[in-house]
N, C-alpha and C. Protein backbone atom coordinates (compact mmCIF):
# COMPACT_ATOMS: atom_id res chain seq x y z
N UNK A 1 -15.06 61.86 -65.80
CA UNK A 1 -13.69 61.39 -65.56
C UNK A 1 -12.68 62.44 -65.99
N UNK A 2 -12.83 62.99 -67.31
CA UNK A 2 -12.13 63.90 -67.63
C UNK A 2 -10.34 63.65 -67.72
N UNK A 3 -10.17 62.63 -68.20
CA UNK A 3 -8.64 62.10 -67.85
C UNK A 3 -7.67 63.08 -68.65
N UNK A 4 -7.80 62.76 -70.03
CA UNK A 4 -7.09 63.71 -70.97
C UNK A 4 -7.41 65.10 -71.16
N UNK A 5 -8.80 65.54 -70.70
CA UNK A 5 -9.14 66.87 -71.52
C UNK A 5 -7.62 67.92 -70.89
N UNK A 6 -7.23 68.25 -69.70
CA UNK A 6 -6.05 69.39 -69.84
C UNK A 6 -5.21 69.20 -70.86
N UNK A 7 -4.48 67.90 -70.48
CA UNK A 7 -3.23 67.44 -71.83
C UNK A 7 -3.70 67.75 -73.11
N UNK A 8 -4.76 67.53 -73.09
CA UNK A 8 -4.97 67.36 -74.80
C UNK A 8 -5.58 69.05 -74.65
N UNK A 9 -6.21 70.06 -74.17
CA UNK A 9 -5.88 71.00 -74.44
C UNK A 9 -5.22 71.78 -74.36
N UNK A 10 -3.73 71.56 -73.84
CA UNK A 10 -2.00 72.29 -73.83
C UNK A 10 -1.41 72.28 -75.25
N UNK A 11 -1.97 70.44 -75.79
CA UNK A 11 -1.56 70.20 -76.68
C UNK A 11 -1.82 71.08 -77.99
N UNK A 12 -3.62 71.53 -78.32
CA UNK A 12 -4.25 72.00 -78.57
C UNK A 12 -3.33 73.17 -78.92
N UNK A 13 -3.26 74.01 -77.51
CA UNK A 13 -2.74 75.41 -78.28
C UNK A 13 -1.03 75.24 -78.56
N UNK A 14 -0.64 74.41 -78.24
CA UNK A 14 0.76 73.90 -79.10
C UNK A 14 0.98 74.22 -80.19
N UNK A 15 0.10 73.48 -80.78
CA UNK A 15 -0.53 73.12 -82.08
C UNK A 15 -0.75 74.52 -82.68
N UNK A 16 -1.77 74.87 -82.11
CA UNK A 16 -2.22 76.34 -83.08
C UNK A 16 -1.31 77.33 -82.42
N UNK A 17 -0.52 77.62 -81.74
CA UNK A 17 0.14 78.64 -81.60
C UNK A 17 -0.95 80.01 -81.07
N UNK A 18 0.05 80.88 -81.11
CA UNK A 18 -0.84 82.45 -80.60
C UNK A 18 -2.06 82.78 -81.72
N UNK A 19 -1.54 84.26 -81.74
CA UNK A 19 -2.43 84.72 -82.90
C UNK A 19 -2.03 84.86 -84.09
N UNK A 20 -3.24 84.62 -85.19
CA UNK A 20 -2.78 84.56 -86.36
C UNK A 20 -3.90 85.28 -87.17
N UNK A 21 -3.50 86.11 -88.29
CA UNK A 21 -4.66 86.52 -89.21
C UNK A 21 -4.00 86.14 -90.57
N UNK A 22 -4.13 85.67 -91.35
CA UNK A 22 -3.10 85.05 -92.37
C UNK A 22 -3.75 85.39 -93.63
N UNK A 23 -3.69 85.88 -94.58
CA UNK A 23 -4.02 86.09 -95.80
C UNK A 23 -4.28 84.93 -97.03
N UNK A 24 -5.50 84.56 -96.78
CA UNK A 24 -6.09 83.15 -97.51
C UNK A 24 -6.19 82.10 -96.54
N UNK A 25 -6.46 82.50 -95.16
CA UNK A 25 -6.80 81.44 -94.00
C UNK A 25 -8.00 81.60 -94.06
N UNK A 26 -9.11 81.25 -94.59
CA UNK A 26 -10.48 81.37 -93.98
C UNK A 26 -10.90 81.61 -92.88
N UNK A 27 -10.66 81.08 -91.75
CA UNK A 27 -10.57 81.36 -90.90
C UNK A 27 -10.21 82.96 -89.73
N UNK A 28 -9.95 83.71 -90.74
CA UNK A 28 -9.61 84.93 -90.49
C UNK A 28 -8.65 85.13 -88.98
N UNK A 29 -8.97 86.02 -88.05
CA UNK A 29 -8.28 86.16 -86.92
C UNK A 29 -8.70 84.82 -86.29
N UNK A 30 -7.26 84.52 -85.38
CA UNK A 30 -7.72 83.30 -84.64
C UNK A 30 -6.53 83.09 -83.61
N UNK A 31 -6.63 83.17 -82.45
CA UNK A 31 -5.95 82.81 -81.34
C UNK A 31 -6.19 81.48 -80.70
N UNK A 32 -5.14 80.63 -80.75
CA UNK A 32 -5.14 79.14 -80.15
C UNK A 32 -6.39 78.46 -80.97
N UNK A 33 -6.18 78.99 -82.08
CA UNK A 33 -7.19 77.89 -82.76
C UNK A 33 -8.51 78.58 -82.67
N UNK A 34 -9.05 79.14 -81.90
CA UNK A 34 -10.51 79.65 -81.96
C UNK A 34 -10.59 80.78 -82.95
N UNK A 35 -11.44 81.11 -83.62
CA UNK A 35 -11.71 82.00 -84.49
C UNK A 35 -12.47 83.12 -84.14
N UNK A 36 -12.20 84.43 -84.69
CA UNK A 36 -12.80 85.59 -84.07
C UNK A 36 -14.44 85.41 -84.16
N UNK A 37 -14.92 84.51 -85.35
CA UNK A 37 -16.27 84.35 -85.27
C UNK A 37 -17.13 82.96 -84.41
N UNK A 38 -16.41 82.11 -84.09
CA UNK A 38 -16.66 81.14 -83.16
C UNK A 38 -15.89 81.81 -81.37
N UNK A 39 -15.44 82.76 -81.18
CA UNK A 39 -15.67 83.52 -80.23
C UNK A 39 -16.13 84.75 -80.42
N UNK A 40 -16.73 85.16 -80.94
CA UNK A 40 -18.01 85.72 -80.90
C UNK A 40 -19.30 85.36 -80.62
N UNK A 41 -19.26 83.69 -81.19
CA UNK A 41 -20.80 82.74 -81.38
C UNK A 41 -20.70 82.95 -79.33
N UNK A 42 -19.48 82.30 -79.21
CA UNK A 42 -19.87 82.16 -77.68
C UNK A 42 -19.65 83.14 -76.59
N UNK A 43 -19.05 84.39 -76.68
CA UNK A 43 -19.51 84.97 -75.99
C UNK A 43 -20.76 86.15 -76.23
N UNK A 44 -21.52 86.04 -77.39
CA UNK A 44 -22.66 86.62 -77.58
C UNK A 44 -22.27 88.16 -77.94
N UNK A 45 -21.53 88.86 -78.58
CA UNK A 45 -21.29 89.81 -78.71
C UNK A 45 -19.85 89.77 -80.03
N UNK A 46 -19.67 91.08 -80.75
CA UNK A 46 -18.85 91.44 -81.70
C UNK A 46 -17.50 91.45 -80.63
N UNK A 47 -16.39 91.26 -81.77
CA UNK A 47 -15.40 91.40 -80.40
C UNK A 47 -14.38 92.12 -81.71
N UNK A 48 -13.40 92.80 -81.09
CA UNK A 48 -12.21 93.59 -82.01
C UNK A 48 -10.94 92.49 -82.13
N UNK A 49 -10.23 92.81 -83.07
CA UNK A 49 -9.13 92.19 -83.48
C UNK A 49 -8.11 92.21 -81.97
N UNK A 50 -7.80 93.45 -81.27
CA UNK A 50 -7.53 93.24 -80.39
C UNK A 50 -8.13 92.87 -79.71
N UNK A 51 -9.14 92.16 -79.22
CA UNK A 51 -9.73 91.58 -77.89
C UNK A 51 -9.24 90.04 -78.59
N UNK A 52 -9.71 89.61 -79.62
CA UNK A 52 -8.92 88.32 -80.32
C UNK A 52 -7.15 88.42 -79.63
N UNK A 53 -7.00 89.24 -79.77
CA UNK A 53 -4.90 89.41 -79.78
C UNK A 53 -4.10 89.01 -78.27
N UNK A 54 -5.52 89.95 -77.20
CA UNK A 54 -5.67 89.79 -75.71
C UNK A 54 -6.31 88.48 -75.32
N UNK A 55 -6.86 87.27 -76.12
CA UNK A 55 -7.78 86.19 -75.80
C UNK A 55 -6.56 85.42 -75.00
N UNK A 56 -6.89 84.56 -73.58
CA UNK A 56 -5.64 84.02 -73.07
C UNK A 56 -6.65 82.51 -72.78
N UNK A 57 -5.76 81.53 -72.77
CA UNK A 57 -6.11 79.98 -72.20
C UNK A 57 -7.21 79.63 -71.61
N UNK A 58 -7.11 80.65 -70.22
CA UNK A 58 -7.96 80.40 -69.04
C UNK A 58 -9.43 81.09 -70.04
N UNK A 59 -9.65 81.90 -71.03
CA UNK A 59 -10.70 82.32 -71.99
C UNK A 59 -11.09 81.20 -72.42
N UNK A 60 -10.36 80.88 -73.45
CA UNK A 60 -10.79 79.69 -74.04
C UNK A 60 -10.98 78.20 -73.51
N UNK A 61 -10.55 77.99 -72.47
CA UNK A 61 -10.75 76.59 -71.83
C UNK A 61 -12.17 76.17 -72.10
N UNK A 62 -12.90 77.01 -70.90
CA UNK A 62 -14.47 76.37 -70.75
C UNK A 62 -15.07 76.37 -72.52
N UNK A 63 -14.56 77.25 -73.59
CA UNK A 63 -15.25 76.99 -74.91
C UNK A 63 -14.97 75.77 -74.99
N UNK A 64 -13.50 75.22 -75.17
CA UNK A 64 -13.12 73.78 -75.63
C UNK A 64 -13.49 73.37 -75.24
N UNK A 65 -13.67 72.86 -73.92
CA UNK A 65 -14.26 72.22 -73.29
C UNK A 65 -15.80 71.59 -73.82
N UNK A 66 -16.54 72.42 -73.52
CA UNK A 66 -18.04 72.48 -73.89
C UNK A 66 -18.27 71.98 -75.67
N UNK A 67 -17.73 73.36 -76.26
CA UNK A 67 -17.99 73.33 -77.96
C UNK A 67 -17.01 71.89 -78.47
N UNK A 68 -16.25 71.52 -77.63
CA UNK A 68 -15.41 70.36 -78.44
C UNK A 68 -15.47 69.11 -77.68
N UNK A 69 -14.88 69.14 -76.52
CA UNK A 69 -14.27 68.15 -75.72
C UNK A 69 -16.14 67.37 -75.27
N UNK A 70 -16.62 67.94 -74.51
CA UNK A 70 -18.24 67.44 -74.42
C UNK A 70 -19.11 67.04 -75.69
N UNK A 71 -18.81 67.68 -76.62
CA UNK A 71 -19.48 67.28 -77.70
C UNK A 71 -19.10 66.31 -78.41
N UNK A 72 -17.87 65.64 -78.42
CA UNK A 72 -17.48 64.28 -78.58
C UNK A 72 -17.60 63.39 -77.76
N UNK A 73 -17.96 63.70 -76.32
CA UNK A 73 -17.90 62.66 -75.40
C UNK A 73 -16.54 62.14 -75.17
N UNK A 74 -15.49 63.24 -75.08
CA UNK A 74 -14.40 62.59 -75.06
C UNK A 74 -14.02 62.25 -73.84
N UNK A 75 -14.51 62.58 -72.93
CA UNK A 75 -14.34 61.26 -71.71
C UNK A 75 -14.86 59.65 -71.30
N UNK A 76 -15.88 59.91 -72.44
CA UNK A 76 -16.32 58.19 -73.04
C UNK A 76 -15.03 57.94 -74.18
N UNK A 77 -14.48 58.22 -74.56
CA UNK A 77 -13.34 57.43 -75.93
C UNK A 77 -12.22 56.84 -75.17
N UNK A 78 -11.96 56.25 -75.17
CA UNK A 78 -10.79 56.03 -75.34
C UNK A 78 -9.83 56.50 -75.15
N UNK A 79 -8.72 56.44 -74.09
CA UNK A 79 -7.60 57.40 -74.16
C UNK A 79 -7.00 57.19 -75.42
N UNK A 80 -6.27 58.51 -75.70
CA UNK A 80 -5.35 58.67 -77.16
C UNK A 80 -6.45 59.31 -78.33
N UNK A 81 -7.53 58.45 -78.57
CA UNK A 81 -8.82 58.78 -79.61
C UNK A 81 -9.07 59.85 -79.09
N UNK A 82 -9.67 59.78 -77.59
CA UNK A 82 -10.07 61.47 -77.30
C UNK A 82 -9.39 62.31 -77.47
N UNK A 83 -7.80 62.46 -78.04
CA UNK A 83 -7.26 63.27 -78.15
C UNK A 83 -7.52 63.77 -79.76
N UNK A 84 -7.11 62.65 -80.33
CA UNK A 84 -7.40 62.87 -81.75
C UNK A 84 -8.65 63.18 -82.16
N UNK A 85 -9.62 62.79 -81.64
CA UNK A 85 -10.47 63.68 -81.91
C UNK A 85 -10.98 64.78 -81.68
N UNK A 86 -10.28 65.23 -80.32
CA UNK A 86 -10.56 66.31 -80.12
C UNK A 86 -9.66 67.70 -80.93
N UNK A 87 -8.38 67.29 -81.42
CA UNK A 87 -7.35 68.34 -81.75
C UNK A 87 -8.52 68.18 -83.52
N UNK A 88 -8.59 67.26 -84.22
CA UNK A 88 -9.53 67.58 -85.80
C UNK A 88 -11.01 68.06 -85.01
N UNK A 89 -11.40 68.21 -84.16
CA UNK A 89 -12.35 69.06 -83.98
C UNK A 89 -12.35 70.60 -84.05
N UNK A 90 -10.94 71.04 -83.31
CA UNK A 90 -10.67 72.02 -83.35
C UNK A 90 -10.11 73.30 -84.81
N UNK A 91 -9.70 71.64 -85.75
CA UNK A 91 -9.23 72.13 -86.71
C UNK A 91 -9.95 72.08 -88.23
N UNK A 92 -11.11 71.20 -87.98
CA UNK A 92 -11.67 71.03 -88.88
C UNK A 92 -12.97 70.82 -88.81
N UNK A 93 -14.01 70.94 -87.22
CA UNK A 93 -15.14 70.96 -86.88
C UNK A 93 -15.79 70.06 -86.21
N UNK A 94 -16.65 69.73 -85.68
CA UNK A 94 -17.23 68.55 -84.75
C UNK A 94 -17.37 67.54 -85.68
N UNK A 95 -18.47 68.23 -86.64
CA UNK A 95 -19.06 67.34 -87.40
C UNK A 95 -18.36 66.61 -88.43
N UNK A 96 -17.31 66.86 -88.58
CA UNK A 96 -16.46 66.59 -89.79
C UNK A 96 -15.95 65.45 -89.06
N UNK A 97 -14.68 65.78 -88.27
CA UNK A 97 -14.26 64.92 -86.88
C UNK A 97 -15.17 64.34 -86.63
N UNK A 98 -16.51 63.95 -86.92
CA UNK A 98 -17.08 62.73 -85.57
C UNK A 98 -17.57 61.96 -86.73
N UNK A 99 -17.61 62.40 -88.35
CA UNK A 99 -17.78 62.06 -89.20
C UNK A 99 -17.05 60.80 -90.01
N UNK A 100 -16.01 60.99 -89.40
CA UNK A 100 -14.44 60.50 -89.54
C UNK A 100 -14.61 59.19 -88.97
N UNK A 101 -15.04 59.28 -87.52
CA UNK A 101 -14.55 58.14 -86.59
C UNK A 101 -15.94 56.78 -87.12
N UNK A 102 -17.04 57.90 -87.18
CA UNK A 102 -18.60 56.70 -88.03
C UNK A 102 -18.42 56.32 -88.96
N UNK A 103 -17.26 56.62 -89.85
CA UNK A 103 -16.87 55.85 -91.13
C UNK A 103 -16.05 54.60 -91.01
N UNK A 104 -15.09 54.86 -90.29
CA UNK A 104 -14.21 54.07 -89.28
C UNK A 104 -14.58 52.92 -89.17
N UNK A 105 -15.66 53.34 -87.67
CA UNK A 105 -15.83 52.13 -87.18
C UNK A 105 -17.46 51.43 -87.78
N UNK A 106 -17.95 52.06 -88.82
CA UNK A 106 -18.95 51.60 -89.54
C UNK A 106 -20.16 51.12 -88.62
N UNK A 107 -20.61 52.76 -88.36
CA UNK A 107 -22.06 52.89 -87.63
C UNK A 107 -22.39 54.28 -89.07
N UNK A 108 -23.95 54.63 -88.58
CA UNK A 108 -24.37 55.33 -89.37
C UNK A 108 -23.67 56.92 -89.10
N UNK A 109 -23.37 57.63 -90.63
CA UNK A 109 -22.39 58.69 -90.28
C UNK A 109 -23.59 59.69 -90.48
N UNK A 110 -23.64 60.48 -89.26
CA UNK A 110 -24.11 61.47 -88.99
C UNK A 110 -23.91 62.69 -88.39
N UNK A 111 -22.38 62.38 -87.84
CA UNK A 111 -21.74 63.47 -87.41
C UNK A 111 -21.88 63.90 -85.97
N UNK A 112 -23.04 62.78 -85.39
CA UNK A 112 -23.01 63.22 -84.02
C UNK A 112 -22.70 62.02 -83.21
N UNK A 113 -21.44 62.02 -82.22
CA UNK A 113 -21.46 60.81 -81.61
C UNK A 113 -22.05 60.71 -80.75
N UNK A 114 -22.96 59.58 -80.68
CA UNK A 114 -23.71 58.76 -79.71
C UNK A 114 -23.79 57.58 -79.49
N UNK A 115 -24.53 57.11 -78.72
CA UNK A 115 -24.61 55.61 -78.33
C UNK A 115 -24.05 54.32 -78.48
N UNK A 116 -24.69 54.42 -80.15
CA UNK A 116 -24.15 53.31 -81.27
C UNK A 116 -22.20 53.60 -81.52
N UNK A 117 -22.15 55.11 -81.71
CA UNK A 117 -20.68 55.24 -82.04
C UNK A 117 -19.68 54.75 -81.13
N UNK A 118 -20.05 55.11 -79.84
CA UNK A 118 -19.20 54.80 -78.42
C UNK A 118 -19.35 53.43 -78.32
N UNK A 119 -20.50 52.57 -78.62
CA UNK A 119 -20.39 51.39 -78.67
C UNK A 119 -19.68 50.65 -79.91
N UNK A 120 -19.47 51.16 -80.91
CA UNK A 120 -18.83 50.38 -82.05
C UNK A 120 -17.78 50.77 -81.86
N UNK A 121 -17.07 51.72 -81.16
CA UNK A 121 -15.39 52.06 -80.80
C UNK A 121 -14.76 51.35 -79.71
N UNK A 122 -15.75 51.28 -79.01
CA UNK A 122 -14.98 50.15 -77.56
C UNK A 122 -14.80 48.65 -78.57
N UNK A 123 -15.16 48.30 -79.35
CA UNK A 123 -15.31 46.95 -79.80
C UNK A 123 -14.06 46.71 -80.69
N UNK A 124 -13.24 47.58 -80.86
CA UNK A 124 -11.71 48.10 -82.02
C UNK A 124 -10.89 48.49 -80.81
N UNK A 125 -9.55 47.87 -81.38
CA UNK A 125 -8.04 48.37 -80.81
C UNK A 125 -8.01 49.75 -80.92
N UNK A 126 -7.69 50.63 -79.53
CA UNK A 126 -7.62 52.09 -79.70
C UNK A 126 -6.23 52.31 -80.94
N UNK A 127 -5.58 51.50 -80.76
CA UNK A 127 -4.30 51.93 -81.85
C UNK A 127 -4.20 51.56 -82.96
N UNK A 128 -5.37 50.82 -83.37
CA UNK A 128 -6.09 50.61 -84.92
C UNK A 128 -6.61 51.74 -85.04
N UNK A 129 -7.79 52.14 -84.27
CA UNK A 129 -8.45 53.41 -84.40
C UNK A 129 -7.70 54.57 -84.61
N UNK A 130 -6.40 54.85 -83.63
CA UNK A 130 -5.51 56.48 -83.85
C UNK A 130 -5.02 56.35 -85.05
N UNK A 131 -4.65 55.30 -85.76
CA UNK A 131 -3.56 54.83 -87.07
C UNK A 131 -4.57 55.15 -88.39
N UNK A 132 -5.58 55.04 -87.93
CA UNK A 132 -6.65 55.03 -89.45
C UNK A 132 -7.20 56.53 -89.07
N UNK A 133 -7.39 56.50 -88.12
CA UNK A 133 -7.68 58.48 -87.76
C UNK A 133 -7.01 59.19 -88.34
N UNK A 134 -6.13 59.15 -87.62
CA UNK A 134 -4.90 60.14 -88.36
C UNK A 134 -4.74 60.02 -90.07
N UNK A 135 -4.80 58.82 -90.45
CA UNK A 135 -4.50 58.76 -91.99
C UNK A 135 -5.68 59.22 -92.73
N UNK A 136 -7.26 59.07 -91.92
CA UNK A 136 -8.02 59.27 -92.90
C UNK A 136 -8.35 61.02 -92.63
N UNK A 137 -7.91 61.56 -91.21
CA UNK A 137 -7.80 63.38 -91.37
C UNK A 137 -6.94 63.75 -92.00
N UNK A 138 -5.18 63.47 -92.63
CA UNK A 138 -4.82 63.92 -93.49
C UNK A 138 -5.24 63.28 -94.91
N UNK A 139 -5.61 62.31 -95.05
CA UNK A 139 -6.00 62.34 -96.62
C UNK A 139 -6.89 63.42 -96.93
N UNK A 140 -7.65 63.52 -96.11
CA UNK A 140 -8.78 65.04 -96.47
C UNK A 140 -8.20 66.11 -96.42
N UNK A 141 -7.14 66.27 -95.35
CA UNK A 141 -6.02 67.81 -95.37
C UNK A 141 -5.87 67.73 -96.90
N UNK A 142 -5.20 66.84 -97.52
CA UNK A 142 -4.76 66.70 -99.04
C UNK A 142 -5.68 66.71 -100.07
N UNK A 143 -6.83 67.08 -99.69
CA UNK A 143 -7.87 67.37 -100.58
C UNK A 143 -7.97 68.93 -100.98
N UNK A 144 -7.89 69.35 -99.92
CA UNK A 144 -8.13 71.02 -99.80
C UNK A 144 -7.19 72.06 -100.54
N UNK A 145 -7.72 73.18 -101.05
CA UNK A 145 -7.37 74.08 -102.10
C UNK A 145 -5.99 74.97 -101.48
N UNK A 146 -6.18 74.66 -100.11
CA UNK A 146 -5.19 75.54 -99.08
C UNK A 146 -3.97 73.95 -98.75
N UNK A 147 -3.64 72.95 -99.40
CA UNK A 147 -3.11 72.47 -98.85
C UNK A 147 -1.80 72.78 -99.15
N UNK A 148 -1.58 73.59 -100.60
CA UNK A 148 0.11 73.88 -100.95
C UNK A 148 0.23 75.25 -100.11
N UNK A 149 -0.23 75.60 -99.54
CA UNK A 149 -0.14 77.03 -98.36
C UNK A 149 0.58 76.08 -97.12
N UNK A 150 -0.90 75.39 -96.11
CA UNK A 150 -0.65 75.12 -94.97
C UNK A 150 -0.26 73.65 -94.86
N UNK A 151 0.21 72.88 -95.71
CA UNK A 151 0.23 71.56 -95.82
C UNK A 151 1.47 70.86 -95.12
N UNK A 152 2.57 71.77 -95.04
CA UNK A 152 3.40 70.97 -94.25
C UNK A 152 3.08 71.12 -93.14
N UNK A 153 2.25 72.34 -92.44
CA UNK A 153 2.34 72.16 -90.92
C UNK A 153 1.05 71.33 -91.05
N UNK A 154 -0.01 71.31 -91.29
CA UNK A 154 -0.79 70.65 -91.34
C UNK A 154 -0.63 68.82 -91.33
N UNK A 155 0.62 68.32 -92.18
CA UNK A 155 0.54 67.55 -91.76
C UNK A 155 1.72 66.92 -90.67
N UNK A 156 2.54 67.53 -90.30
CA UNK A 156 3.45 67.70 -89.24
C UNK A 156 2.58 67.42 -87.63
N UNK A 157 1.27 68.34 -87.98
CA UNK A 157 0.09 68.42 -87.19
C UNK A 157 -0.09 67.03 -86.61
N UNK A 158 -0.61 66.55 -87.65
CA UNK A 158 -1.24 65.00 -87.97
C UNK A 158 -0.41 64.01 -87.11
N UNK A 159 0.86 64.65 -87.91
CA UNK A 159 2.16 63.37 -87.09
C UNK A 159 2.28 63.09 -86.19
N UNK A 160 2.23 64.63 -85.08
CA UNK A 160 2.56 64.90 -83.93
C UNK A 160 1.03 64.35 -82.72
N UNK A 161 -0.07 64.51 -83.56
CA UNK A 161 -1.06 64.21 -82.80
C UNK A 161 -1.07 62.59 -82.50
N UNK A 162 -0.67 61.94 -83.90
CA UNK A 162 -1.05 60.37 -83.74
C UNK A 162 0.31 60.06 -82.82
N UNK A 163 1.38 60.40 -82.54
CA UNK A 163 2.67 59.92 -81.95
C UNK A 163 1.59 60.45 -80.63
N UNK A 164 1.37 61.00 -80.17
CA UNK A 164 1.04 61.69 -78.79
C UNK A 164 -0.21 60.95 -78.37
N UNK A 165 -0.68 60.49 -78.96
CA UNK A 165 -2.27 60.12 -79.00
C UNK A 165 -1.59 58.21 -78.45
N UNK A 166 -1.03 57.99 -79.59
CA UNK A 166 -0.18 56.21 -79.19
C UNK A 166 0.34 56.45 -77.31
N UNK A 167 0.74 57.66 -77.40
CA UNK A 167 1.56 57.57 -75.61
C UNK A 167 -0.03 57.27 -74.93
N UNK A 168 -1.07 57.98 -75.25
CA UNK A 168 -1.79 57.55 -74.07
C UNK A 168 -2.44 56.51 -74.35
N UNK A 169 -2.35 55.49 -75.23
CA UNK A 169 -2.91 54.27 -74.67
C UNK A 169 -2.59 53.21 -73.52
């Protein structure tokens, strides 16, 4: 079906902006959110800071796509959820993000959504689900050692995803 994946990846690089190498980002170089070493994983080769600097949309699509958007099944969720889960995928990992939603909706947390998960989420209000999403990915933003660095955009992040996420229900 694929309803949300464009929107929600415009939104995506909204969100993360161009390029960034930031001093105490773990993450090191990273354009629209992807990281010089998770584009490396996928295109199978070392890549230079400038080839990171030159990385454009139409590059990164099919990754999101695949490494994020498919691996949540976000054309099984829910409009709005697939969004939210797909933007804390990007920002904080699959497994973390899918970790989130099995706590939620109280199936076994394993980090990979399947069967049971997609079935215990259709059974909940999508706008119960975005409201406790969102609150329970920034309570964990507010855990982290980097949160007096990146914490206001981080949770500005949050804000902007759950307001955007409510439009598509």
């Amino acid at each position: 079906m694929n309803r949300n994946f464009d929107r929600s990846f415009d939104w995506v690089l909204q969100s993360e902006g161009g390029f960034s190498d930031s001093i105490g980002d773990p993450g090191g170089a990273t354009k629209y959110g992807c990281t010089k070493a998770t584009w490396e994983m996928y295109v199978g080769h070392e890549v230079s800071i400038d080839d990171m600097k030159n990385l454009t949309p139409e590059q990164v699509k099919p990754l999101y796509k695949t490494r994020y958007w498919d691996a949540i099944h976000g054309d099984a969720l829910p409009s709005g959820l697939d969004y939210c889960l797909f933007d804390a995928c990007i920002n904080s990992g699959n497994v973390r993000a899918s970790k989130w939603i099995q706590e939620i909706v109280g199936v076994f947390v394993d980090g990979a959504i399947g069967n049971n998960t997609l079935a215990a989420i259709s059974q909940i209000n999508p706008v119960t689900l975005i409201n406790e999403y969102c609150a329970k990915r920034l309570e964990f933003l507010k855990t982290l050692k980097l949160w007096p660095m990146f914490g206001d955009g981080w949770g500005k992040r949050v804000s902007q995803v759950r307001i955007r996420a409510l439009e598509l229900v």
